[in-house]
C-alpha atoms as a PDB file:
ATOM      1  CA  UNK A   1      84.114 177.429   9.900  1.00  0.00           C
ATOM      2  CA  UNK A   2      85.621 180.863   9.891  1.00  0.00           C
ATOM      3  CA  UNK A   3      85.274 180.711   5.827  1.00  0.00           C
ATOM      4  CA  UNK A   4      81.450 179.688   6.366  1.00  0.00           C
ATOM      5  CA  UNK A   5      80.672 182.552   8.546  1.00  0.00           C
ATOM      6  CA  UNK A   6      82.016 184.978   6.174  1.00  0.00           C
ATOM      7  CA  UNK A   7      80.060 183.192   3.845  1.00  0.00           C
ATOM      8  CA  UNK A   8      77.197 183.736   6.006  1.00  0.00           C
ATOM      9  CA  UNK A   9      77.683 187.366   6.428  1.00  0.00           C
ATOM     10  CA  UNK A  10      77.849 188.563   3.136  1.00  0.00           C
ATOM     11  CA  UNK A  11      74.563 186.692   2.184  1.00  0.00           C
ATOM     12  CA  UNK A  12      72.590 188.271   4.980  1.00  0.00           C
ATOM     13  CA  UNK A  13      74.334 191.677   3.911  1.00  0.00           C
ATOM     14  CA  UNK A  14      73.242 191.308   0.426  1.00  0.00           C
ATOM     15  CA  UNK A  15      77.233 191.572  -0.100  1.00  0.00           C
ATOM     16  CA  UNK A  16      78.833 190.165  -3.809  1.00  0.00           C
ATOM     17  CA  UNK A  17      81.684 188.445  -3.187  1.00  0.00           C
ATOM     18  CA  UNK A  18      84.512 186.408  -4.411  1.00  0.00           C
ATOM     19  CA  UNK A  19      86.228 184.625  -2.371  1.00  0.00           C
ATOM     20  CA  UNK A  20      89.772 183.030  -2.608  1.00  0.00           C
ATOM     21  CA  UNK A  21      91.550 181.541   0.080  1.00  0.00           C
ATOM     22  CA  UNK A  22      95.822 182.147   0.888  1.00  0.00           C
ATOM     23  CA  UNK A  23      97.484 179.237  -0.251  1.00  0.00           C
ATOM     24  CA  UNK A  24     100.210 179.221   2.369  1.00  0.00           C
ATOM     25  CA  UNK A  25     100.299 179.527   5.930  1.00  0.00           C
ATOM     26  CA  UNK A  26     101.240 182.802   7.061  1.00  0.00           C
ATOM     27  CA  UNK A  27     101.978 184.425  10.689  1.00  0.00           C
ATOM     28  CA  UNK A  28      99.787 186.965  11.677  1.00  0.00           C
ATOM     29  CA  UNK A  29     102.016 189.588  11.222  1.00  0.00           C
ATOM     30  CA  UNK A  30     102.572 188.913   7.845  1.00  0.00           C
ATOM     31  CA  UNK A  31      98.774 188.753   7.395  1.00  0.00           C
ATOM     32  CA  UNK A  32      98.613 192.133   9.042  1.00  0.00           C
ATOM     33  CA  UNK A  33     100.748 193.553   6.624  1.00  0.00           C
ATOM     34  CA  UNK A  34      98.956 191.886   3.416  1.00  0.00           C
ATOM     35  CA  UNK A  35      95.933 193.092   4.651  1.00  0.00           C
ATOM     36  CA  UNK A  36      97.529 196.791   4.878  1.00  0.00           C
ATOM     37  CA  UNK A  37      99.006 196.446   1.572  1.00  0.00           C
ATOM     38  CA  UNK A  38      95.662 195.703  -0.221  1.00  0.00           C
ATOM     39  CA  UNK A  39      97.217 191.822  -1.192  1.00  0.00           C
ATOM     40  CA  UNK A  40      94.675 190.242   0.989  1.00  0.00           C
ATOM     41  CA  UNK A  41      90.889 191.821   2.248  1.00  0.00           C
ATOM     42  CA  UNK A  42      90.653 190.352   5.338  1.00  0.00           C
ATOM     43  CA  UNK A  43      92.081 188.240   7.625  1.00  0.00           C
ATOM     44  CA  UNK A  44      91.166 186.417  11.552  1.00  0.00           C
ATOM     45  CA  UNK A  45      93.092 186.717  14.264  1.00  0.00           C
ATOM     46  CA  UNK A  46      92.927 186.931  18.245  1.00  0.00           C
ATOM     47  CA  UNK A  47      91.417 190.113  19.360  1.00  0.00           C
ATOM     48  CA  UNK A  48      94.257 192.589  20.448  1.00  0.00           C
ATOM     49  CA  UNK A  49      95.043 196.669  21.071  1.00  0.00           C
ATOM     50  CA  UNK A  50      97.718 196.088  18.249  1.00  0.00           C
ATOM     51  CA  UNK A  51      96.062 194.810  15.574  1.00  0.00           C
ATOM     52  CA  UNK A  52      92.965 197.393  16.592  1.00  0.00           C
ATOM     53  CA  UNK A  53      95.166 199.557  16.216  1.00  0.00           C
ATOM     54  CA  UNK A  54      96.229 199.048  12.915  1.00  0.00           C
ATOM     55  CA  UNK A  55      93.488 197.002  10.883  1.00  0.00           C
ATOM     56  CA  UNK A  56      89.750 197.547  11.623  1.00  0.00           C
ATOM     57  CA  UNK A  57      88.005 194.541  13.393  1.00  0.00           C
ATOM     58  CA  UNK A  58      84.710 193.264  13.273  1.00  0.00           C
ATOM     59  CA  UNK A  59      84.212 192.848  17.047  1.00  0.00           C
ATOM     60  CA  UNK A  60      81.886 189.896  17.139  1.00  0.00           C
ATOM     61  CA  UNK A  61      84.350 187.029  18.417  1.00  0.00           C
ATOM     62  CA  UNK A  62      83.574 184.363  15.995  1.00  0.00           C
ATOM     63  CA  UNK A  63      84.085 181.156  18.085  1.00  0.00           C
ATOM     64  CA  UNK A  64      81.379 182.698  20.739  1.00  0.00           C
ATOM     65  CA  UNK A  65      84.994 182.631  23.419  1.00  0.00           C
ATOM     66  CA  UNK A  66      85.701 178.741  22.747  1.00  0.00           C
ATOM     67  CA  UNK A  67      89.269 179.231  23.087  1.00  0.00           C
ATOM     68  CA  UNK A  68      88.585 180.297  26.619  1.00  0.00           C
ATOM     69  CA  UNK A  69      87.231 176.835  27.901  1.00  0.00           C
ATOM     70  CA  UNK A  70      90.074 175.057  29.143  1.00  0.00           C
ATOM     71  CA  UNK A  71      89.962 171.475  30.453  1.00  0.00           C
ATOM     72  CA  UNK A  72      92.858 169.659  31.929  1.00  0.00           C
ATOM     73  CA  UNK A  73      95.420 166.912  30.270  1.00  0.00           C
ATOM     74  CA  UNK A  74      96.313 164.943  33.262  1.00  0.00           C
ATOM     75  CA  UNK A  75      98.204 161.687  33.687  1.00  0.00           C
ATOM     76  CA  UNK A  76      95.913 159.339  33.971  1.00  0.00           C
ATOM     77  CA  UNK A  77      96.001 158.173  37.363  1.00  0.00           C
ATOM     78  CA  UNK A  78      95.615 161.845  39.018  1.00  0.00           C
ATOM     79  CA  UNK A  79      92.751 162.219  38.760  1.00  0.00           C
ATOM     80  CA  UNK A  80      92.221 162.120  42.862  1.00  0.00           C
ATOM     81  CA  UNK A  81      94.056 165.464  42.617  1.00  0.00           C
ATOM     82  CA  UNK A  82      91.283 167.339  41.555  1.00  0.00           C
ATOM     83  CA  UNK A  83      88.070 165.681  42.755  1.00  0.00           C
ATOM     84  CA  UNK A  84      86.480 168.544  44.721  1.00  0.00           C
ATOM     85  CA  UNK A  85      88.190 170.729  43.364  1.00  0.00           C
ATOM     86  CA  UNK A  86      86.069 174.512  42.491  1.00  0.00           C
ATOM     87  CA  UNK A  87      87.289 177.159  43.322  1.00  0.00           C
ATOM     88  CA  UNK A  88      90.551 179.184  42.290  1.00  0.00           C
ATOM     89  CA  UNK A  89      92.075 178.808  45.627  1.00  0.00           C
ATOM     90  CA  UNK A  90      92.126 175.350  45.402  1.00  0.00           C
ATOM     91  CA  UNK A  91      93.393 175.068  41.972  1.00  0.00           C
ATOM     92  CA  UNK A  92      96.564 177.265  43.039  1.00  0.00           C
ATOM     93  CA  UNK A  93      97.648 174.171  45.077  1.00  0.00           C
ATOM     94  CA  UNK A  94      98.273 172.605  41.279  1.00  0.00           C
ATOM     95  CA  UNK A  95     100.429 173.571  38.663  1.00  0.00           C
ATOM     96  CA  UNK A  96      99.738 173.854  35.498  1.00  0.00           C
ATOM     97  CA  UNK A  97     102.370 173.415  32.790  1.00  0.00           C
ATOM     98  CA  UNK A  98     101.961 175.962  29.129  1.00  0.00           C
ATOM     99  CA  UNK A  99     104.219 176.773  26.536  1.00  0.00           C
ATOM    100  CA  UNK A 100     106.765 179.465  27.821  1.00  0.00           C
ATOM    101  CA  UNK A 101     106.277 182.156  24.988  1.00  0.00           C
ATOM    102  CA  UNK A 102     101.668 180.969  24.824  1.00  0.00           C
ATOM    103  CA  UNK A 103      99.410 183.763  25.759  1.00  0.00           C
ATOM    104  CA  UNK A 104      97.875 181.687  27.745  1.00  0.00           C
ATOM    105  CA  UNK A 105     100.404 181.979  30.172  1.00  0.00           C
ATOM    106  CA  UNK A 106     100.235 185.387  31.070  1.00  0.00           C
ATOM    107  CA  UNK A 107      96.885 184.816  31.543  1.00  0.00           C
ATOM    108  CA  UNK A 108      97.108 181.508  34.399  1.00  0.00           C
ATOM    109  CA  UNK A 109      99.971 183.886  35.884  1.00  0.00           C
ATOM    110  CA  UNK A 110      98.028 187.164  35.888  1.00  0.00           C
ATOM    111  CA  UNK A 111      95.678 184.778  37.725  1.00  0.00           C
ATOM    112  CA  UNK A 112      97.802 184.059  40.568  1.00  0.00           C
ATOM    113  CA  UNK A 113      98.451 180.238  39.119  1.00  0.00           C
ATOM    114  CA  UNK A 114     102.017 178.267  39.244  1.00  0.00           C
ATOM    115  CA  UNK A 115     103.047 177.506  35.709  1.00  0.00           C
ATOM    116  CA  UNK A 116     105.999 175.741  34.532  1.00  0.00           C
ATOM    117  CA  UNK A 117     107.110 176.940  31.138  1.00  0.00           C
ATOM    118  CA  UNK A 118     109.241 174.687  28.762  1.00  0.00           C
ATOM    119  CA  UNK A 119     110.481 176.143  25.762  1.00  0.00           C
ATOM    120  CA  UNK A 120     109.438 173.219  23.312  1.00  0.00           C
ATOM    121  CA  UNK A 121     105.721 172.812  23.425  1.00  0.00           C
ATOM    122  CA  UNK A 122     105.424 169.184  22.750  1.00  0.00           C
ATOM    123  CA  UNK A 123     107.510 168.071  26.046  1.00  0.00           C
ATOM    124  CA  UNK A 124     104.388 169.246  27.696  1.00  0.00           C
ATOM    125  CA  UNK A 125     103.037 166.263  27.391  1.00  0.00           C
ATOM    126  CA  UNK A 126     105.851 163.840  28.434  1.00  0.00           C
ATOM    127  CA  UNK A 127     106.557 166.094  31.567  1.00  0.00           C
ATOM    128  CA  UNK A 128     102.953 166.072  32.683  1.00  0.00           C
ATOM    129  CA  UNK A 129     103.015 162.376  32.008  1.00  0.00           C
ATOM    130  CA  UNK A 130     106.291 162.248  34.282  1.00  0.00           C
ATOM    131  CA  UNK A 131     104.778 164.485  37.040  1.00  0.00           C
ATOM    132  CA  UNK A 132     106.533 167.600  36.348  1.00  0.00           C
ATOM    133  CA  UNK A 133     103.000 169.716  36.894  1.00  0.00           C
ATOM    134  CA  UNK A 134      99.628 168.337  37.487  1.00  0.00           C
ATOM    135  CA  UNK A 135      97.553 169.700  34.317  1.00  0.00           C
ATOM    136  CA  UNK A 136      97.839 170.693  30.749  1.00  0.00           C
ATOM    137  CA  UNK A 137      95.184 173.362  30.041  1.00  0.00           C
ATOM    138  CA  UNK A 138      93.823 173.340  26.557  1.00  0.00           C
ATOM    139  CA  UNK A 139      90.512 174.430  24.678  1.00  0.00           C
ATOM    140  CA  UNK A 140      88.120 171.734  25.025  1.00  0.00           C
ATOM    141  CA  UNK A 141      87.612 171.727  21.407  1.00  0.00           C
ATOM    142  CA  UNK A 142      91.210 170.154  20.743  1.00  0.00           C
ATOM    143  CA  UNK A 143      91.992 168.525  24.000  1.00  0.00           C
ATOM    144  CA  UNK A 144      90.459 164.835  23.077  1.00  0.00           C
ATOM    145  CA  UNK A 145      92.043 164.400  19.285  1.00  0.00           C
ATOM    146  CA  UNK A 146      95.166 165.991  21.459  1.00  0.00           C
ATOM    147  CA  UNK A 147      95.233 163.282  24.233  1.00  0.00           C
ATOM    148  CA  UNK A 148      94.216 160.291  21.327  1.00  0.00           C
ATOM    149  CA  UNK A 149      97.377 161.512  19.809  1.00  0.00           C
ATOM    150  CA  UNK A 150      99.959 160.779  22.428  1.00  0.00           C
ATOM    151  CA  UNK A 151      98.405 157.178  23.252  1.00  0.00           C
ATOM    152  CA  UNK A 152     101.976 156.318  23.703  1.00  0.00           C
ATOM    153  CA  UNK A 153     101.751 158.321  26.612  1.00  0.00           C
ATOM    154  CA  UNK A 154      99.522 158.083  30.166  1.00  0.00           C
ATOM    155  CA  UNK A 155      97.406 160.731  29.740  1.00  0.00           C
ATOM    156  CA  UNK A 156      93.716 161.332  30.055  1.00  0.00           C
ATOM    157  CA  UNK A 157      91.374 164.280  30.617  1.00  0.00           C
ATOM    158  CA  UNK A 158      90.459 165.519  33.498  1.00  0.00           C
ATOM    159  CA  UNK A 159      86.643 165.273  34.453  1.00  0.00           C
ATOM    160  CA  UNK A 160      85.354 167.691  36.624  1.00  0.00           C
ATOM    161  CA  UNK A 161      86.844 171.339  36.288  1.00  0.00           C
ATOM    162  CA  UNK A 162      86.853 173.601  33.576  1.00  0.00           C
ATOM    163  CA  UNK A 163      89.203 176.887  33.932  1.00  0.00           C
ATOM    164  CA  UNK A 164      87.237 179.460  31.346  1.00  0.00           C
ATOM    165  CA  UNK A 165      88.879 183.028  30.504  1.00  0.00           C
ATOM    166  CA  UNK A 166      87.436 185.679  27.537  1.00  0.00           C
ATOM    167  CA  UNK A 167      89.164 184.953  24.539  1.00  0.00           C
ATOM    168  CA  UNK A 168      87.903 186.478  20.793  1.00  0.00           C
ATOM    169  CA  UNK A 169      88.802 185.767  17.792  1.00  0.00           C
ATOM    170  CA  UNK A 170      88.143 189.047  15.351  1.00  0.00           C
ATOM    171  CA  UNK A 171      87.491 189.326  11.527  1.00  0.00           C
ATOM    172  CA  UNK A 172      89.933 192.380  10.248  1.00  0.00           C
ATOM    173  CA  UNK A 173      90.087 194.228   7.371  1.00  0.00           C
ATOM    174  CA  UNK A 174      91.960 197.768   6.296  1.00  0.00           C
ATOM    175  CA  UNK A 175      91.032 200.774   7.594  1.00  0.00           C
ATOM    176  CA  UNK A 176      90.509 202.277   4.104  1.00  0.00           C
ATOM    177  CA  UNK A 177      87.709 199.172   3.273  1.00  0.00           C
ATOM    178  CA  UNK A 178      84.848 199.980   5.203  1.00  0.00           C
ATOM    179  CA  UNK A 179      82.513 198.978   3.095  1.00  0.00           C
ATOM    180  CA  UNK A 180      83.720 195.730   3.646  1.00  0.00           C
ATOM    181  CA  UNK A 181      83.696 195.964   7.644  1.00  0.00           C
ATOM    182  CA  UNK A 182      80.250 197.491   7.334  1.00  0.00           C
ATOM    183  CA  UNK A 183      78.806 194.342   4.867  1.00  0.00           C
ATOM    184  CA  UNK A 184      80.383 191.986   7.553  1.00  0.00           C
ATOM    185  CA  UNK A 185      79.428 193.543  10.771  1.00  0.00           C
ATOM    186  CA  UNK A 186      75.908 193.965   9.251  1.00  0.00           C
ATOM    187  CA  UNK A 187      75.603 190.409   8.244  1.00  0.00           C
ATOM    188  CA  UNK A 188      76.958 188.841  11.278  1.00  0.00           C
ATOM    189  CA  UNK A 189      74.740 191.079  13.533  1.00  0.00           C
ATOM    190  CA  UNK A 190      71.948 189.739  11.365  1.00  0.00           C
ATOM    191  CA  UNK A 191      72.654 186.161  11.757  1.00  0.00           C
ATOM    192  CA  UNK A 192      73.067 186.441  15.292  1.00  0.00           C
ATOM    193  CA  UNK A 193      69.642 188.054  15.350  1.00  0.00           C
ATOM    194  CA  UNK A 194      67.865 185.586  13.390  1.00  0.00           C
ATOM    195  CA  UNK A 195      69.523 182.181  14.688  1.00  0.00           C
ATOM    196  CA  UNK A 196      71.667 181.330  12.058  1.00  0.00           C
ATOM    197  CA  UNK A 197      75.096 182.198  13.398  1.00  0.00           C
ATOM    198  CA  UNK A 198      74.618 179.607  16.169  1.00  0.00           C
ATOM    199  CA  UNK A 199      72.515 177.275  13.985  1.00  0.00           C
ATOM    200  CA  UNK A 200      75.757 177.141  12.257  1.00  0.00           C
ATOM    201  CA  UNK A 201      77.971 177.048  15.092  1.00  0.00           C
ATOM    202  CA  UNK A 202      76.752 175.170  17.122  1.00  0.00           C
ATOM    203  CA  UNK A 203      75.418 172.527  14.140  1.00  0.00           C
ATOM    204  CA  UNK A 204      79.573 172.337  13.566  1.00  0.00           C
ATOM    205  CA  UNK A 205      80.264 168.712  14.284  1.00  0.00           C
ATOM    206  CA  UNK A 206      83.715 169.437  15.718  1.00  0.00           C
ATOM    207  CA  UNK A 207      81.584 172.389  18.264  1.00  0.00           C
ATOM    208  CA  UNK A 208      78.674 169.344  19.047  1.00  0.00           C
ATOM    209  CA  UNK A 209      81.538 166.833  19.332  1.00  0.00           C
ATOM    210  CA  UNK A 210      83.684 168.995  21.616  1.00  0.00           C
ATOM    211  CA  UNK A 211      80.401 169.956  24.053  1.00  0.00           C
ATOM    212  CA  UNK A 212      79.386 166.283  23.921  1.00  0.00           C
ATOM    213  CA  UNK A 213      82.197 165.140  24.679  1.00  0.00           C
ATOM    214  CA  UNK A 214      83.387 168.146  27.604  1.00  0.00           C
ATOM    215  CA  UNK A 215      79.719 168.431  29.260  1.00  0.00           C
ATOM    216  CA  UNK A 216      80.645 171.629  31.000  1.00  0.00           C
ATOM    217  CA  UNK A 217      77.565 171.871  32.635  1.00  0.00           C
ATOM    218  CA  UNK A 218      78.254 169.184  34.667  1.00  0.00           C
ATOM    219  CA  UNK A 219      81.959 170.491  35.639  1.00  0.00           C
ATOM    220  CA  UNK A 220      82.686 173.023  38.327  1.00  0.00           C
ATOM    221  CA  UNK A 221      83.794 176.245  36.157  1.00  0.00           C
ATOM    222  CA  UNK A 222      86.711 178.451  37.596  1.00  0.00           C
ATOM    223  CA  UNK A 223      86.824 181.321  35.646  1.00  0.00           C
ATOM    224  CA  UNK A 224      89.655 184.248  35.638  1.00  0.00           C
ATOM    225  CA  UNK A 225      90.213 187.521  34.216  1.00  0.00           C
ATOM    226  CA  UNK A 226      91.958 188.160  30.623  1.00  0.00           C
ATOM    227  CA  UNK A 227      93.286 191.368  30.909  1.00  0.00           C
ATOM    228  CA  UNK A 228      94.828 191.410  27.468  1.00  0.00           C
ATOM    229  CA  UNK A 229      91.779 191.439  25.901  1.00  0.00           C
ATOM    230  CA  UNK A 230      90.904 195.070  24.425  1.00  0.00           C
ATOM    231  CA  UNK A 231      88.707 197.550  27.075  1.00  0.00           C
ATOM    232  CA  UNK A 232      85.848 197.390  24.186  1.00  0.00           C
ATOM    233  CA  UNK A 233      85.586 193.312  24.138  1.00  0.00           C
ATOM    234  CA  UNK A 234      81.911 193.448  24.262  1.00  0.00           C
ATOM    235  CA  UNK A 235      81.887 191.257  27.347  1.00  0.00           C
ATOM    236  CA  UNK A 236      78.374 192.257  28.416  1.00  0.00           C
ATOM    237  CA  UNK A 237      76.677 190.796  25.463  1.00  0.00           C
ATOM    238  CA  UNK A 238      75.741 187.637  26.231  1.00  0.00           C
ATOM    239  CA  UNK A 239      74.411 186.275  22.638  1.00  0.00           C
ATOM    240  CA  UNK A 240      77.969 186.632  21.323  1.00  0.00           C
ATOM    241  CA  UNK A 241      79.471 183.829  23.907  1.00  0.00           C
ATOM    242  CA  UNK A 242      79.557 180.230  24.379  1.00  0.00           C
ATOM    243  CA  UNK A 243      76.502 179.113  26.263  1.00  0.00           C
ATOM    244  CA  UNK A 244      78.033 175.941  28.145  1.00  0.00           C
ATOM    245  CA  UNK A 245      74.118 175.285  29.487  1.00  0.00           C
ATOM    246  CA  UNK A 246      73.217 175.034  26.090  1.00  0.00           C
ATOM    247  CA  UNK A 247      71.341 171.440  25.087  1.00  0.00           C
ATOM    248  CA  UNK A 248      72.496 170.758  21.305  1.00  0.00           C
END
């Protein structure tokens, strides 16, 4: 999708493009660096004071803060545990369980939540199975094909909370290109204007699938503070984020 939006972008900007894709997976430090060293133009990653500090983003978070919706991967007979459950107070009864080194965790902790913290991220799912913690937070966007996955396993998702934090996720590009920050800042800002960027994203199946499928507006939505996020997150813009009310 992130390829499609660029896409997008340029063709609103009246931008001429070619575009090639990396043929390998690559951190995103080693992105970073391509991108410094002219080998790549741009690059998407999560929206941070170090890479703002080194690359120049185009702060429009492309995924409108999906990553931020979190619902719960629960074994499949708790689900008593959280029936009522809507407010932060009463979630800090539970504990949730996230990879140790996840940024995610500083985030539940920052929050005031218990979190247990393996090393290996896939014994997540066998401990919450086992009843080491109660839930499994993970963007609703992956949580289903996750839980389908591990059908070996008692697990099911939870159906009535949704734990929702800011999260972007940032086009960058060298500081020395900004005529190529300027074609896609201009062209996203366009296609948010005229409907297309969410005729797109939200027209994604695996978007429509995921909101099917989560029905947040039905949930009870505890949401916390993500204090790694950069001060100039444009928070206050409402058209950039996820509308969970939204009827697709």
């Amino acid at each position: 999708m992130v390829v499609d939006l660029m896409k997008l972008a340029f063709d609103k900007a009246n931008y001429s493009y070619e575009m090639n894709a990396a043929n390998e997976w690559l951190s995103v430090n080693r992105l970073k660096e391509e991108v410094k060293h002219g080998n790549m133009s741009v690059m998407w990653a999560g929206a941070s004071n170090e890479l703002q500090g080194e690359l120049e983003a185009v702060k429009i978070p492309l995924f409108k803060g999906l990553a931020g919706y979190r619902l719960f991967v629960i074994e499949k007979n708790a689900q008593h545990r959280f029936n009522g459950i809507n407010n932060l107070n009463q979630l800090k009864q539970l504990t949730a369980g996230l990879g140790r080194f996840w940024g995610d965790t500083q985030i539940l902790e920052t929050a005031g939540l218990e979190v247990v913290k393996p090393v290996k991220a896939e014994s997540l799912f066998y401990m919450v199975d086992g009843g080491r913690f109660d839930y499994l937070p993970l963007a609703m966007h992956e949580i289903w094909e996750v839980v389908e996955t591990h059908n070996d396993l008692n697990l099911a998702v939870e159906n009535g909370v949704v734990l929702q934090y800011p999260m972007a996720m940032y086009l960058y590009v060298d500081k020395n290109n900004p005529e190529l920050h300027r074609a896609l800042e201009r062209g996203l800002e366009t296609a948010i204007a005229d409907g297309s960027f969410d005729e797109m994203f939200y027209g994604s199946k695996v978007i429509s699938s995921a909101m099917a499928l989560a029905q947040i507006d039905r949930r009870n939505i505890i949401r916390i503070d993500n204090h790694s996020l950069p001060a100039d997150t444009p928070l206050s813009r409402k058209e950039l984020w996820l509308d969970p009310q939204r009827k697709l």
